[in-house]
C-alpha atoms as a PDB file:
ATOM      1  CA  UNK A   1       8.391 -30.854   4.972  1.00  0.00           C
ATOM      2  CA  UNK A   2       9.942 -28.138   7.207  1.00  0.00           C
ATOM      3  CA  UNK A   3       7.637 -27.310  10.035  1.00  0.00           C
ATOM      4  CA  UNK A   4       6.377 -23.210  10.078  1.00  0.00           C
ATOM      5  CA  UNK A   5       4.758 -21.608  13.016  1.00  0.00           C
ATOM      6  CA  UNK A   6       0.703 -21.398  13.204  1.00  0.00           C
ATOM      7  CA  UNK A   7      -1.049 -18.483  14.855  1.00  0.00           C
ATOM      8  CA  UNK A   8      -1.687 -19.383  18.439  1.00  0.00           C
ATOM      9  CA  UNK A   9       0.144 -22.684  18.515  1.00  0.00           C
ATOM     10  CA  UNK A  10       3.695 -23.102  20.366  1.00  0.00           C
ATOM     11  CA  UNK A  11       6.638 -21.899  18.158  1.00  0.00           C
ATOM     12  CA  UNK A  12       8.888 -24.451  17.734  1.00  0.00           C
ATOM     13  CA  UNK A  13      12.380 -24.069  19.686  1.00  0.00           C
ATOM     14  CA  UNK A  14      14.851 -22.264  17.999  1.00  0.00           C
ATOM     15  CA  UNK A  15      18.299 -21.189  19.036  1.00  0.00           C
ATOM     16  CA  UNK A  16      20.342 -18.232  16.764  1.00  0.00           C
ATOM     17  CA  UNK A  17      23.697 -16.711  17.337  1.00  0.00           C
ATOM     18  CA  UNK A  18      23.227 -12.700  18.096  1.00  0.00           C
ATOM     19  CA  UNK A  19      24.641  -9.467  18.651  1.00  0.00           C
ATOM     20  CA  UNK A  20      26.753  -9.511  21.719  1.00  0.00           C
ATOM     21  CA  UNK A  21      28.605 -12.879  20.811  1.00  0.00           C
ATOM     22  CA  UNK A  22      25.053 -14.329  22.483  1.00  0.00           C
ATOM     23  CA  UNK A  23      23.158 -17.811  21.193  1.00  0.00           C
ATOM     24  CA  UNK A  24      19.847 -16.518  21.678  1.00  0.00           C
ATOM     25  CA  UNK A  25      17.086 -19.291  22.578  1.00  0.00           C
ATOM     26  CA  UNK A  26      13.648 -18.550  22.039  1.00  0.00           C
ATOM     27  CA  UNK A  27      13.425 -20.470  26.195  1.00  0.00           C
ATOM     28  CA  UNK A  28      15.444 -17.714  27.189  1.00  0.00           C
ATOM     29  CA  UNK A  29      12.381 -15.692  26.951  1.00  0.00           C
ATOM     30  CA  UNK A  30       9.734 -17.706  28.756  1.00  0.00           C
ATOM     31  CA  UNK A  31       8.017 -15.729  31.013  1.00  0.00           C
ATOM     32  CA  UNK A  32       7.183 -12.268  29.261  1.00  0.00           C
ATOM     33  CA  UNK A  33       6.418 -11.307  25.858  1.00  0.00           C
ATOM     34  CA  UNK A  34       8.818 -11.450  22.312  1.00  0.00           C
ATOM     35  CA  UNK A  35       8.868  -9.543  19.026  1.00  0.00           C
ATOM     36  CA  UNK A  36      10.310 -11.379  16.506  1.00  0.00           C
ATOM     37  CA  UNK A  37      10.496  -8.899  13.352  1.00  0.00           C
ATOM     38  CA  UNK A  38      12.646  -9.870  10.288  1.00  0.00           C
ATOM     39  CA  UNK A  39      14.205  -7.470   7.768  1.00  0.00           C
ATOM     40  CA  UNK A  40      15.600  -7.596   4.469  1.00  0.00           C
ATOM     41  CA  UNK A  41      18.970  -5.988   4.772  1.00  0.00           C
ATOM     42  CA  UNK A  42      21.339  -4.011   7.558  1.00  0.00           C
ATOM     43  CA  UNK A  43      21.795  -0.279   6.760  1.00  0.00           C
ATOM     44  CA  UNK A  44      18.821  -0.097   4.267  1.00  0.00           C
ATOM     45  CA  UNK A  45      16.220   2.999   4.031  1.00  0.00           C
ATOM     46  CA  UNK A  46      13.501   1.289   5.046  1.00  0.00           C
ATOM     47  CA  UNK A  47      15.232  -1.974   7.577  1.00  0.00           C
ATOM     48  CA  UNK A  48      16.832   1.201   9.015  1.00  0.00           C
ATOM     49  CA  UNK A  49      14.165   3.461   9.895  1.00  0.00           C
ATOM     50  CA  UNK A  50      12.270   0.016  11.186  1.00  0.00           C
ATOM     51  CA  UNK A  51      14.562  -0.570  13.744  1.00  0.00           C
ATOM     52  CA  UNK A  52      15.043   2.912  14.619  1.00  0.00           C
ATOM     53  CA  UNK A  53      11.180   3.195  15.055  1.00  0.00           C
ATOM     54  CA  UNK A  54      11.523  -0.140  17.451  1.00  0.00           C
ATOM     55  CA  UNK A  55      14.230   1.507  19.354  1.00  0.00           C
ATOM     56  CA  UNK A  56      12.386   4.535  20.065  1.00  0.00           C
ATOM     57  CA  UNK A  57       9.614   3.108  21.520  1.00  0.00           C
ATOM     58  CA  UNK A  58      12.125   0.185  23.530  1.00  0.00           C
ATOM     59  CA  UNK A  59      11.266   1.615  26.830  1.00  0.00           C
ATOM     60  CA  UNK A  60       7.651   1.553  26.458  1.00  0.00           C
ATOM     61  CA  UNK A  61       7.555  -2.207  24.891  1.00  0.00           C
ATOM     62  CA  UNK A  62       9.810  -3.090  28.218  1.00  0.00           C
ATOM     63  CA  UNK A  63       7.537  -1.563  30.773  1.00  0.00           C
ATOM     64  CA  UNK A  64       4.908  -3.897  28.803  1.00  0.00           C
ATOM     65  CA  UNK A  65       7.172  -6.908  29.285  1.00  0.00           C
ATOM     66  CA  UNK A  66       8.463  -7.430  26.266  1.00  0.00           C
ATOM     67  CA  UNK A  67      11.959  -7.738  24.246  1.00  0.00           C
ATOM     68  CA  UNK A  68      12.576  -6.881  20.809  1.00  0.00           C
ATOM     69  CA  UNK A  69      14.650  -8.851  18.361  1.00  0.00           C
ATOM     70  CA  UNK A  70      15.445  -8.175  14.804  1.00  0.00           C
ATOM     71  CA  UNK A  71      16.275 -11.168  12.484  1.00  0.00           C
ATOM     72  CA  UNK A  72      17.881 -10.760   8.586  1.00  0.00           C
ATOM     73  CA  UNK A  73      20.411 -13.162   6.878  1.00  0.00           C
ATOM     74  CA  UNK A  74      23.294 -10.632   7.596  1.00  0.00           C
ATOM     75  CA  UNK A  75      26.241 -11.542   8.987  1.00  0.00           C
ATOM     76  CA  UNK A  76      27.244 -10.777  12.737  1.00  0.00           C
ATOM     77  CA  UNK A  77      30.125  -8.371  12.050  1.00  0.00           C
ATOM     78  CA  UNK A  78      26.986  -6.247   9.564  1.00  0.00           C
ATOM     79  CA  UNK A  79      24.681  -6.718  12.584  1.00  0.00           C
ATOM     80  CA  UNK A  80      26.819  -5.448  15.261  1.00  0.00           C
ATOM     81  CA  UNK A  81      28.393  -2.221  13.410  1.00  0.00           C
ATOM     82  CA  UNK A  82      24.774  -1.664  12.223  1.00  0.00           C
ATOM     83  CA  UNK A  83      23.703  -1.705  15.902  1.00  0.00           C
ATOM     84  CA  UNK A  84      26.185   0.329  17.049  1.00  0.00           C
ATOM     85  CA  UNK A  85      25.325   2.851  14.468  1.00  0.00           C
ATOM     86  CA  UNK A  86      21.664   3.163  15.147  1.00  0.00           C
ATOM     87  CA  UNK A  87      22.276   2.462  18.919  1.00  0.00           C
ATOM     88  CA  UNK A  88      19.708  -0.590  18.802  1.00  0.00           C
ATOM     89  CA  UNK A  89      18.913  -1.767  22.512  1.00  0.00           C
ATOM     90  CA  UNK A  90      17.892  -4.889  21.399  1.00  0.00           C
ATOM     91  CA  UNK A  91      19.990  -8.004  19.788  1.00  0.00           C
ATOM     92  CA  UNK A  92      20.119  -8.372  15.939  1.00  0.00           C
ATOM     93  CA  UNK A  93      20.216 -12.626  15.369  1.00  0.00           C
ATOM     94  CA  UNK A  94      21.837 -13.969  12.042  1.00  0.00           C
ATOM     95  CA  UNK A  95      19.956 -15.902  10.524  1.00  0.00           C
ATOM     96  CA  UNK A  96      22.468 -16.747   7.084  1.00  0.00           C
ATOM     97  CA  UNK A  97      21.346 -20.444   6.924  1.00  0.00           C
ATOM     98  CA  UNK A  98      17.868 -18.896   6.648  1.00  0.00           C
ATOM     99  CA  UNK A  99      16.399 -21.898   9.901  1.00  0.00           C
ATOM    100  CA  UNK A 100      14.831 -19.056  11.569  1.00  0.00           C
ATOM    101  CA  UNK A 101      13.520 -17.552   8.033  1.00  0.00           C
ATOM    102  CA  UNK A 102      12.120 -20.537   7.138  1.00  0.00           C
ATOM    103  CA  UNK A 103      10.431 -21.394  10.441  1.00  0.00           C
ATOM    104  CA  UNK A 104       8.270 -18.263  10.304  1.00  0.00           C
ATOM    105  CA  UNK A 105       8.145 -18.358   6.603  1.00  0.00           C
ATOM    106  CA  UNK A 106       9.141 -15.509   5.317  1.00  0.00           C
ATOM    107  CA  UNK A 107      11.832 -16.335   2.278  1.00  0.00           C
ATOM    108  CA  UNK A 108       9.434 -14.886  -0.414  1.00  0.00           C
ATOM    109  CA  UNK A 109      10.045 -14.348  -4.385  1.00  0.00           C
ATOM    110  CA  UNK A 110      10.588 -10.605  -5.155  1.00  0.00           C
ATOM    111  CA  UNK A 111      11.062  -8.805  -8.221  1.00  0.00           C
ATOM    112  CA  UNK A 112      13.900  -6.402  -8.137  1.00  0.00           C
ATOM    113  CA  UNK A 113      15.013  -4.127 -10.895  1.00  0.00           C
ATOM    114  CA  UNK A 114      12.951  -6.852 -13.820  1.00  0.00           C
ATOM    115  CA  UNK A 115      15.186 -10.017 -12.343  1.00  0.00           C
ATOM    116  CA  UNK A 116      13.181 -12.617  -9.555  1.00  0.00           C
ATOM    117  CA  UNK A 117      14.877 -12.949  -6.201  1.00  0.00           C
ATOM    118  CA  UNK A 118      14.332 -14.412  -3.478  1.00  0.00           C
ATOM    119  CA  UNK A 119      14.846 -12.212  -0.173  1.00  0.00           C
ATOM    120  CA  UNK A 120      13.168 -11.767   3.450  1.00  0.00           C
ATOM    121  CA  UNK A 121       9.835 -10.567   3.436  1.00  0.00           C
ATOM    122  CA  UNK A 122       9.195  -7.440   5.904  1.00  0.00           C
ATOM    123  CA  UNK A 123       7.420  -9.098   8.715  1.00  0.00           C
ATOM    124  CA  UNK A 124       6.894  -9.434  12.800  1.00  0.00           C
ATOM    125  CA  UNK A 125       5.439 -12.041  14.837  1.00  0.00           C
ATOM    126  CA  UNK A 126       4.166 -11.599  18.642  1.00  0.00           C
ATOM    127  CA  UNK A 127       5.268 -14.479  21.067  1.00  0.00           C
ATOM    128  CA  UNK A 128       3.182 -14.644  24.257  1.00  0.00           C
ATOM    129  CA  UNK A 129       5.029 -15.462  27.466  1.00  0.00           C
ATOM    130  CA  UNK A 130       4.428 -19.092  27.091  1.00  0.00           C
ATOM    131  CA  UNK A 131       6.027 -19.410  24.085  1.00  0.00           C
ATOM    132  CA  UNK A 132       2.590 -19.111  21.421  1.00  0.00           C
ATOM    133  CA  UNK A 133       2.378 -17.118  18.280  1.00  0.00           C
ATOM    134  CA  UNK A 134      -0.160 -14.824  19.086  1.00  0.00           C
ATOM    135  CA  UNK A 135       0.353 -12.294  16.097  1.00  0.00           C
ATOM    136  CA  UNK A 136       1.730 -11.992  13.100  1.00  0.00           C
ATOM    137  CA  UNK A 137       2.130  -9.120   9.831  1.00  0.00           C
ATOM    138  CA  UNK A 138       3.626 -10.089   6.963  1.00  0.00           C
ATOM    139  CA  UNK A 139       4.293  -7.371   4.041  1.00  0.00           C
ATOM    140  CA  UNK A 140       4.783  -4.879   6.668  1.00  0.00           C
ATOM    141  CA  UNK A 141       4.954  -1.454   5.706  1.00  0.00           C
ATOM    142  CA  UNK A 142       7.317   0.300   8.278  1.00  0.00           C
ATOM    143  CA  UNK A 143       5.224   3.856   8.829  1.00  0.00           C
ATOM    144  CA  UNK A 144       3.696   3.818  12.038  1.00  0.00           C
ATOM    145  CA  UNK A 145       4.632  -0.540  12.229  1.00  0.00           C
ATOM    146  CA  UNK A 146       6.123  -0.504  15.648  1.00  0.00           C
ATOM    147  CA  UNK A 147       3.448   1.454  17.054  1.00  0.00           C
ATOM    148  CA  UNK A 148       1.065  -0.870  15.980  1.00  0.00           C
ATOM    149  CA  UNK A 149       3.049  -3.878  17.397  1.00  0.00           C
ATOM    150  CA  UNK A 150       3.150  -2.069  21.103  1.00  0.00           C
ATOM    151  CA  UNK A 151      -0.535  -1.559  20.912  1.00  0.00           C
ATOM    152  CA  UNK A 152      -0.817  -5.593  20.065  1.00  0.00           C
ATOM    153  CA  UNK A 153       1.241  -6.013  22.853  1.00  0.00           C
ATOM    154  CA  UNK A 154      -0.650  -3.900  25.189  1.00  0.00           C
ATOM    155  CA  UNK A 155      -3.520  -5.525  24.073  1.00  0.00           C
ATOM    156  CA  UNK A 156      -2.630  -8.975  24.856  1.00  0.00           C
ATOM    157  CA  UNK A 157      -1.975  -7.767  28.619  1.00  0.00           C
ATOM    158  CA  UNK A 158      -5.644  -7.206  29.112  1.00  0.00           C
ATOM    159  CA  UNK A 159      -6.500 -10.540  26.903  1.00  0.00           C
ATOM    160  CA  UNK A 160      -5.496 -12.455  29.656  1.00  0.00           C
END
């Protein structure tokens, strides 16, 4: 049985090859807060305006100590021309074996166009500086998402 993460337990260590020619490590991050939010597809409607909405607000999740990172099963060469084109701040990781999708469980069945696939179900998950889940959405519907997420941030500042 593959182990998933658990709402305020320690997320399992995970390492991911990202934008920038970077291994990202979920230890390189100890220390202040992490969005994990996974996407369907690069240079969709809705995976686009997602990211855009993250980017926007960038500066205000980084005063709250926090990175962004945005996870789908493209490949690097999709992730980096689809960062350059929305001028993304933050790393894309590839996740094309799926580790990192099935770790935070979000490989769902979908129907699309009358035939069942299986694909990456919208969804973000809050990591607190020690390395806990603190938050997740799943089914996430992208109006007004990332604003949501910086308030949960925000939040978890005066939590502790």
């Amino acid at each position: 049985m593959s182990k998933t993460v658990s709402l305020n337990r320690k997320v399992p260590a995970f390492s991911a090859e990202a934008t920038g020619g970077q291994t990202i490590r979920l230890s390189d991050f100890t220390g202040q807060k992490l969005v994990l939010y996974f996407y369907p597809r690069d240079n969709t409607p809705g995976c686009t305006t997602e990211g855009q909405d993250f980017r926007d607000h960038y500066q205000a999740f980084r005063k709250a100590g926090c990175e962004i990172l945005g996870v789908s099963r493209d490949s690097l060469a999709s992730h980096e021309k689809f960062r350059d084109k929305q001028e993304f701040p933050f790393h894309l990781v590839s996740d094309p074996d799926e580790k990192l999708c099935e770790l935070f469980d979000v490989m769902k069945w979908k129907n699309m166009y009358g035939k069942q696939v299986r694909g990456v179900e919208r969804s973000t998950f809050l990591i607190d500086e020690k390395g806990k889940l603190r938050q997740q959405w799943r089914k996430v519907r992208v109006k007004g998402h990332a604003e949501e997420v910086l308030e949960a941030v925000r939040a978890l500042d005066q939590a502790d």
